[in-house]
Protein backbone atom coordinates (compact mmCIF):
# COMPACT_ATOMS: atom_id res chain seq x y z
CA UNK A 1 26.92 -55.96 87.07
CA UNK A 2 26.84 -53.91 89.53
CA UNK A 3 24.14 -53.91 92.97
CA UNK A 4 23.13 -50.40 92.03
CA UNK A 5 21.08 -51.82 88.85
CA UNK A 6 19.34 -54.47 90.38
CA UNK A 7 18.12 -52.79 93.59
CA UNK A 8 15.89 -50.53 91.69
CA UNK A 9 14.41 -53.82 89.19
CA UNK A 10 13.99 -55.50 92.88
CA UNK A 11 11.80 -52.12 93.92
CA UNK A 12 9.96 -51.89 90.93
CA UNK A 13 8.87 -55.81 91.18
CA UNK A 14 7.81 -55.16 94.72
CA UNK A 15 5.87 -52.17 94.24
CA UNK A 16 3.81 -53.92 90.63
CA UNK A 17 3.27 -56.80 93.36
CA UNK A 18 1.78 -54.35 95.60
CA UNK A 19 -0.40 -52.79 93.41
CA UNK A 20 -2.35 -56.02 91.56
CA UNK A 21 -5.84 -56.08 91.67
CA UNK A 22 -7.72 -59.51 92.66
CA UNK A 23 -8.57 -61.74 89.43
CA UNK A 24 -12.49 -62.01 89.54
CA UNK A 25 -13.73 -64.67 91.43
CA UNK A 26 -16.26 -67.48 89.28
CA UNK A 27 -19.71 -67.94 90.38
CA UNK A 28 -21.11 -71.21 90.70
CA UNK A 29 -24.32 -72.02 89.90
CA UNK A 30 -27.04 -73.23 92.22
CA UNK A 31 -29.46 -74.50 89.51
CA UNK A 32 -29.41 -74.15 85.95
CA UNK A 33 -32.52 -74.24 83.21
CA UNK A 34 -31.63 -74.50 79.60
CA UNK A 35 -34.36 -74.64 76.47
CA UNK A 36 -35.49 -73.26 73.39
CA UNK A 37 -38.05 -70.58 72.58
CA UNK A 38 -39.99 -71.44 69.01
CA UNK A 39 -41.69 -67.70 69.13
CA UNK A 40 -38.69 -65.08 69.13
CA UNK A 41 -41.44 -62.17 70.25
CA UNK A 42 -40.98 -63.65 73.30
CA UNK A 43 -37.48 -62.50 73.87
CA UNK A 44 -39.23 -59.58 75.17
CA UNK A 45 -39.63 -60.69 78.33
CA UNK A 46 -35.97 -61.39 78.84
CA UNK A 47 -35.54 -58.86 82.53
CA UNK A 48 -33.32 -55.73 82.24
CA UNK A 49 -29.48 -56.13 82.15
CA UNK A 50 -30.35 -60.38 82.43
CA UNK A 51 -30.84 -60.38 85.86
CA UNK A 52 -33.65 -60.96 88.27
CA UNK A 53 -33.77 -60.63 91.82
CA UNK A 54 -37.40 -61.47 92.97
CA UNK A 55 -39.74 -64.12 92.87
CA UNK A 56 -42.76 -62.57 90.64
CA UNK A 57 -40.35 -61.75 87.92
CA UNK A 58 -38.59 -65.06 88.45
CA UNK A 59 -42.45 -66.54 87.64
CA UNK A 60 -43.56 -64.32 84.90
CA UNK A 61 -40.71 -65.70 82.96
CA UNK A 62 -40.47 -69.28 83.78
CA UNK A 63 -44.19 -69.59 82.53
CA UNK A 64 -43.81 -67.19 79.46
CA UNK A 65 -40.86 -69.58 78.15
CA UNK A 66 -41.90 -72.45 79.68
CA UNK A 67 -39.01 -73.20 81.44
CA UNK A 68 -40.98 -75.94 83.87
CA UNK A 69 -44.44 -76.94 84.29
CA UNK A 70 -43.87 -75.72 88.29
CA UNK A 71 -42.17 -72.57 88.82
CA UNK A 72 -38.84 -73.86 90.29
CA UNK A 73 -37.75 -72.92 93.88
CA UNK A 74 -35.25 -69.70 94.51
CA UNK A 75 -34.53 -68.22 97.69
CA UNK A 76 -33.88 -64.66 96.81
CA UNK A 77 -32.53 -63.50 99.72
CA UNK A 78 -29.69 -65.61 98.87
CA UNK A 79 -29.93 -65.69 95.40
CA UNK A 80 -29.96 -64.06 92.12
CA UNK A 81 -30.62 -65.34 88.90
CA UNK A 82 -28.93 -64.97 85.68
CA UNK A 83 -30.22 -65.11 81.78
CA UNK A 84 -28.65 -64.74 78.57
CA UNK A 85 -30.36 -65.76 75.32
CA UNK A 86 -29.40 -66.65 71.89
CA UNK A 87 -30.56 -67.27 68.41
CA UNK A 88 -27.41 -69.51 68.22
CA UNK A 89 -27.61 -73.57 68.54
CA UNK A 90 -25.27 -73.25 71.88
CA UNK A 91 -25.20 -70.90 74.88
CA UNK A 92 -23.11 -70.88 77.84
CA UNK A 93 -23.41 -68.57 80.97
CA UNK A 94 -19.83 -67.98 83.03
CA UNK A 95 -20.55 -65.14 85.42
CA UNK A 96 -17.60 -63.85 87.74
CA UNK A 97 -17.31 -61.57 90.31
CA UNK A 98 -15.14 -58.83 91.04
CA UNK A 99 -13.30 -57.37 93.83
CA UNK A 100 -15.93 -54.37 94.01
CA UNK A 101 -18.85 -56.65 93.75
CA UNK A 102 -19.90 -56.32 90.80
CA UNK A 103 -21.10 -59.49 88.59
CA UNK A 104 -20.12 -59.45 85.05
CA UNK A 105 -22.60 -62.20 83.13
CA UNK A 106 -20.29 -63.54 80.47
CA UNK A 107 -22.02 -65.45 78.13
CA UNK A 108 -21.14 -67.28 74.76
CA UNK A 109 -22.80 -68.36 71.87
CA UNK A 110 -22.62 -69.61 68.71
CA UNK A 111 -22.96 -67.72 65.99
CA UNK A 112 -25.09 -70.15 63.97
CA UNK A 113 -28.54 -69.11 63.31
CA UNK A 114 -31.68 -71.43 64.19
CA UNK A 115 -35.68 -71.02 64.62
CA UNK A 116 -36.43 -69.40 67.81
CA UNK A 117 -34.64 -68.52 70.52
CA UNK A 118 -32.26 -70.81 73.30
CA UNK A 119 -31.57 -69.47 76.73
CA UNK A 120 -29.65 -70.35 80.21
CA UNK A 121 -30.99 -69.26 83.37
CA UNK A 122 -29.02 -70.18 86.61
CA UNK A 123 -29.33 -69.16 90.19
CA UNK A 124 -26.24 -68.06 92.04
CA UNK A 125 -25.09 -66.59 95.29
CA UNK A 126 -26.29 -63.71 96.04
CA UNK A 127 -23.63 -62.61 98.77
CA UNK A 128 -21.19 -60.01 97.86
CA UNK A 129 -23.25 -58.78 94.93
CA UNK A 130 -23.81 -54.86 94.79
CA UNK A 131 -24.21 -54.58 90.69
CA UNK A 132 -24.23 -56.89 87.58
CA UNK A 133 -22.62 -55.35 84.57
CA UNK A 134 -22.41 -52.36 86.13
CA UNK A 135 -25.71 -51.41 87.09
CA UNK A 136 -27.67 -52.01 90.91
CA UNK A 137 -29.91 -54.90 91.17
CA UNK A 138 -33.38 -54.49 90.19
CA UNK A 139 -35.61 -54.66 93.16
């Protein structure tokens, strides 16, 4: 085979090198809250696009689910936190971010149905975050 042929495949491997894009990164959670919800009106008060950046909606929602008897600490300068509910037995929340900053809230559930509601809240990091799915963060 010839050098001619395989100087172009070397190129072309360089150059798709050059032009990948950054896998998204995973975010760890700070804390995590998981529970279940008996009256499913009350998914209701789940916050816009799942995300909450402030302390009075962080409140309004740990005592409308009754997450904990004492609203739990979050430092929301640093922080964000995350929800996703289900009417599933099992929920997971996997949230990555990407090279642009923006947070895409993965979550999966079972598809099983049961009474109520469950849900996972977490805190994570809120440095580097300009959007989740997509949209700003609320104020």
């Amino acid at each position: 085979m010839s050098l001619c042929k395989w100087v172009p495949l070397a190129a072309a491997i360089v150059l798709a090198a050059g032009v990948a894009v950054a896998a998204p990164t995973p975010l760890k959670a700070t804390n995590t809250w998981m529970g279940s919800v008996a009256d499913e009106k009350l998914t209701k008060e789940m916050p816009e696009n799942g995300v909450i950046s402030n302390a009075k909606d962080f409140e309004k929602l740990v005592k409308a689910w009754k997450v904990a008897e004492k609203v739990p600490e979050v430092n929301f300068d640093k922080e964000i936190v995350l929800v996703a509910t289900t009417v599933g037995s099992r929920l997971s929340l996997n949230p990555v971010l990407d090279e642009k900053g923006d947070v895409k809230s993965v979550a999966i559930a079972t598809s099983d149905l049961g009474q109520g509601f469950r849900y996972v809240i977490i805190s994570v990091p809120k440095e580097g975050v300009k959007t989740v799915n997509g949209k700003p963060l609320p104020k």
